[in-house]
N, C-alpha and C. Protein backbone atom coordinates (compact mmCIF):
# COMPACT_ATOMS: atom_id res chain seq x y z
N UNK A 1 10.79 -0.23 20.97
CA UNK A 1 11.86 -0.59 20.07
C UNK A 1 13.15 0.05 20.59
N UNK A 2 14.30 -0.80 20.59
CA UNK A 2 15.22 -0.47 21.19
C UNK A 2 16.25 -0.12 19.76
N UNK A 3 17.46 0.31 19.78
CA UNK A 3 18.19 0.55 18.66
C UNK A 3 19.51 0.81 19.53
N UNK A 4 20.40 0.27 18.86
CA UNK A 4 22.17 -0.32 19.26
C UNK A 4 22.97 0.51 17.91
N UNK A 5 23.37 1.65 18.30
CA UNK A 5 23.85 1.96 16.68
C UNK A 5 23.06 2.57 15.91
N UNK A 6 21.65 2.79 16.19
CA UNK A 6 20.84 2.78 15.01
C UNK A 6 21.12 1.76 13.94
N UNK A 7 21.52 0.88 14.19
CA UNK A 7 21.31 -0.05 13.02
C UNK A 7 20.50 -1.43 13.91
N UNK A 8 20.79 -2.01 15.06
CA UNK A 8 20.22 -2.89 15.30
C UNK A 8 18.76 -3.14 16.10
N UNK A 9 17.57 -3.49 15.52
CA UNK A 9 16.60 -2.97 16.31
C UNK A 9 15.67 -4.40 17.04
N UNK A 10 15.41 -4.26 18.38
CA UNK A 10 14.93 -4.76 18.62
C UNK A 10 12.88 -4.49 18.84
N UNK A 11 12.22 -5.64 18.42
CA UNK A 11 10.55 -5.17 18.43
C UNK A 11 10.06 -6.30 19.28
N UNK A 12 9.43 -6.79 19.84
CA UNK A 12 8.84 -7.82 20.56
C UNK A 12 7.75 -8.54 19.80
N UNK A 13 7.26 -7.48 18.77
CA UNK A 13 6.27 -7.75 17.60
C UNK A 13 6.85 -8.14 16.25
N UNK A 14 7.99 -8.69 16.53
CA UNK A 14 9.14 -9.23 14.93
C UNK A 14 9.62 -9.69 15.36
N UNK A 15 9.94 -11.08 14.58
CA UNK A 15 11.17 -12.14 14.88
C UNK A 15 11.19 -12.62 16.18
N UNK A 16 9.98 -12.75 16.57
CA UNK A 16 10.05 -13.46 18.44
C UNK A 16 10.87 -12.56 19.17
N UNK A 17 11.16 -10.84 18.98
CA UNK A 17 11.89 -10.26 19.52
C UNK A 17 13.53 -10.02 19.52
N UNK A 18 13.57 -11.16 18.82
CA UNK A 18 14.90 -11.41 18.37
C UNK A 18 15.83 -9.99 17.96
N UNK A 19 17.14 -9.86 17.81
CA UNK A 19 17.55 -8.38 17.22
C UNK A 19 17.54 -8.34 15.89
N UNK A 20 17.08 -7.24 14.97
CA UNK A 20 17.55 -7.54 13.53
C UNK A 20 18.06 -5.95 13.38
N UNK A 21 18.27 -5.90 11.67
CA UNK A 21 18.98 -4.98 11.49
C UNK A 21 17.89 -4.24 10.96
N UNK A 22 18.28 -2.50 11.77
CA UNK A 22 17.24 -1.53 11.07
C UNK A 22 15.38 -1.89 10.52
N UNK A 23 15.20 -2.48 11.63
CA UNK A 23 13.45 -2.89 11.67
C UNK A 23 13.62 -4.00 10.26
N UNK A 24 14.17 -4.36 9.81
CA UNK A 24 13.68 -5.44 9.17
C UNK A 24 13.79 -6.69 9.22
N UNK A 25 13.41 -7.67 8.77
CA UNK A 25 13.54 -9.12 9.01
C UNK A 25 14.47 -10.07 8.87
N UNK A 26 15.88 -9.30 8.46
CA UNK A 26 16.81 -9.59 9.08
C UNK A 26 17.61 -9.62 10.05
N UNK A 27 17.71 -11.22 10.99
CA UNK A 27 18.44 -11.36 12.16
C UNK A 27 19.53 -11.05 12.29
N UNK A 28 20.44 -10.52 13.42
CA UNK A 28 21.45 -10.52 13.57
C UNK A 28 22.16 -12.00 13.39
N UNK A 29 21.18 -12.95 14.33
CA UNK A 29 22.05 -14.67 13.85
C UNK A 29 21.80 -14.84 12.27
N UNK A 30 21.27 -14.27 11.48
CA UNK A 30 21.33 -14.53 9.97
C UNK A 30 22.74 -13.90 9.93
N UNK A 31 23.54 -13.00 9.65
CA UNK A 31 24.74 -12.48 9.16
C UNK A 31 25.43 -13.70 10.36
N UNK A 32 25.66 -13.38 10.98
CA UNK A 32 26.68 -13.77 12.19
C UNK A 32 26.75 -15.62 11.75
N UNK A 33 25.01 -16.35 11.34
CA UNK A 33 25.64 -17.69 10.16
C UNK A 33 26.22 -17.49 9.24
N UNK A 34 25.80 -16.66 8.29
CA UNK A 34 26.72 -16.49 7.17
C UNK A 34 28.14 -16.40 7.37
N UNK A 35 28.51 -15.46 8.23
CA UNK A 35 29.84 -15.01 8.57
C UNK A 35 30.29 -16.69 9.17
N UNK A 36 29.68 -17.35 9.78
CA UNK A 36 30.56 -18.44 10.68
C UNK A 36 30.09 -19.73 9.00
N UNK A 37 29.62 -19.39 8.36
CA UNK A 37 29.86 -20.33 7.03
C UNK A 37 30.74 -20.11 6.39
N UNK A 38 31.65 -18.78 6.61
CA UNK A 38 32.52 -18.69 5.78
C UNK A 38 32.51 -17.58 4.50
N UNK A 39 31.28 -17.24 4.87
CA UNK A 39 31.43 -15.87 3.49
C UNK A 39 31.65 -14.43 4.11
N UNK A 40 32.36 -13.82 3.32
CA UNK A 40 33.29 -12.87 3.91
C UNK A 40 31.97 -11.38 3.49
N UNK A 41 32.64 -10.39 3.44
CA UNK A 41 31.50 -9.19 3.77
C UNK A 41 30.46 -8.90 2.81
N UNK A 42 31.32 -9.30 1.53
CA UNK A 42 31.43 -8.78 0.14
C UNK A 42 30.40 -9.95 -0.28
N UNK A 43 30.31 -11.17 -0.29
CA UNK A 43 29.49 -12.65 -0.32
C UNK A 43 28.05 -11.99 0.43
N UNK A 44 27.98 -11.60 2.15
CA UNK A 44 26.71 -11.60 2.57
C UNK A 44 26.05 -10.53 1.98
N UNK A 45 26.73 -9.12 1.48
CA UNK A 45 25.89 -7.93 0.53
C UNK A 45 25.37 -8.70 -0.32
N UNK A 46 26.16 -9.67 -0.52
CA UNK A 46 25.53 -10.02 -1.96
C UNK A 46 24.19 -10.36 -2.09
N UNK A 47 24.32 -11.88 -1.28
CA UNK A 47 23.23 -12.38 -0.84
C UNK A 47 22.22 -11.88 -0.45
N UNK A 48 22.40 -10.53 0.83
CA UNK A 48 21.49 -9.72 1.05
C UNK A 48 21.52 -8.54 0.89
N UNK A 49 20.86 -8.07 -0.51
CA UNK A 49 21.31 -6.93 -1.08
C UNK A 49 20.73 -5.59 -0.05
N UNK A 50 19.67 -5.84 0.57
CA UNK A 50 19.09 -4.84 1.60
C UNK A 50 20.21 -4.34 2.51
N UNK A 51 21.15 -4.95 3.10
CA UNK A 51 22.14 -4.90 3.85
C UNK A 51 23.58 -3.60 3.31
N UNK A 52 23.59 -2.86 4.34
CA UNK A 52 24.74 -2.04 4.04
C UNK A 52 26.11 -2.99 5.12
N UNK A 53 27.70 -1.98 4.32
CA UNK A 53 28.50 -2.32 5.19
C UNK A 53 28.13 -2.23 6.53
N UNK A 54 27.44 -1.10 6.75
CA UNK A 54 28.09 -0.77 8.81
C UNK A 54 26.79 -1.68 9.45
N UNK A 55 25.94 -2.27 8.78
CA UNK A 55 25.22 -3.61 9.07
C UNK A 55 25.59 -4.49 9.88
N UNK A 56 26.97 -4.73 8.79
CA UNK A 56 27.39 -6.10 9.17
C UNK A 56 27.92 -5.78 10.21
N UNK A 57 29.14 -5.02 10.45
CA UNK A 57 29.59 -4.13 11.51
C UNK A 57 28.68 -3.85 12.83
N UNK A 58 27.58 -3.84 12.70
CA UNK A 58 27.04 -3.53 13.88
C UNK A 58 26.53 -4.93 14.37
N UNK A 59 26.45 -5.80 13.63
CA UNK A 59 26.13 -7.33 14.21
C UNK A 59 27.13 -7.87 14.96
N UNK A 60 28.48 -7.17 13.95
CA UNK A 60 29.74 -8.19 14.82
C UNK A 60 29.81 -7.33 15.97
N UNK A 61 29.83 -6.09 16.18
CA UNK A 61 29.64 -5.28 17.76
C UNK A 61 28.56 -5.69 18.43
N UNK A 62 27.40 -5.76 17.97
CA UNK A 62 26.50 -6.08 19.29
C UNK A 62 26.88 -7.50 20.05
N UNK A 63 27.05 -8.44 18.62
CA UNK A 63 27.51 -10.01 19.12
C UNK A 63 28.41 -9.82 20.48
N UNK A 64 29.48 -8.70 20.18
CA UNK A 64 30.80 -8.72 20.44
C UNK A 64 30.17 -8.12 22.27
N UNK A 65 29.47 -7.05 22.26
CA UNK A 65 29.39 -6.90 23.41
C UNK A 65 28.08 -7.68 24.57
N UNK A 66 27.63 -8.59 23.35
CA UNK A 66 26.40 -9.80 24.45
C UNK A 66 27.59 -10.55 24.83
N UNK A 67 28.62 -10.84 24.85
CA UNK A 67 29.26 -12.18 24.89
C UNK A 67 30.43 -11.27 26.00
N UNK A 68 30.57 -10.24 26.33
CA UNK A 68 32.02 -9.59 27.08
C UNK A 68 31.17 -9.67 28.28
N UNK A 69 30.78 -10.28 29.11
CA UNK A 69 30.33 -9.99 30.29
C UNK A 69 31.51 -10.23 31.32
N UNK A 70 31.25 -9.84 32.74
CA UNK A 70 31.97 -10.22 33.37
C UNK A 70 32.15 -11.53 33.89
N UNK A 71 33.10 -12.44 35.03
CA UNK A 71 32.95 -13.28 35.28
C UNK A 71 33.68 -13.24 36.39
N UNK A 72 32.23 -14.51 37.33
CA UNK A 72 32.71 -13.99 39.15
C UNK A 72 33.29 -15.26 39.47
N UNK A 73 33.95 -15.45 39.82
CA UNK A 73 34.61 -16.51 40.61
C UNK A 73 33.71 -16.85 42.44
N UNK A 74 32.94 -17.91 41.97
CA UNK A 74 33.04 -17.60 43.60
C UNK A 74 33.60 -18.08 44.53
């Protein structure tokens, strides 16, 4: 099990390996839909009451640093 933050954990034995938050069965692409549906921080607590602020926060950072890679020109 890997951990990003301590909040984001990856298991190979959950969620097809997928990342979720703090060993549970919530995906990181679960918030990161919500968020691209349009509900703001205060909406996804709602919805998912298991979920703290620095949750969400750590989804939009991990997102933030799978997607900064470099790029080679060749």
């Amino acid at each position: 099990m890997t951990y990003l933050n301590d909040r984001i954990t990856i298991d190979s034995e959950q969620c097809g390996g997928r990342p979720c938050i703090r060993g549970m069965r919530i995906r990181v692409t679960d918030v990161l839909d919500l968020y691209s549906a349009g509900l703001n921080a205060n909406q996804i607590l709602t919805e998912m009451p298991d979920l703290e602020e620095e949750d969400l926060r750590a989804c939009l950072q991990y997102a933030s640093k799978r997607i900064d890679h470099p790029v080679l020109a060749a």
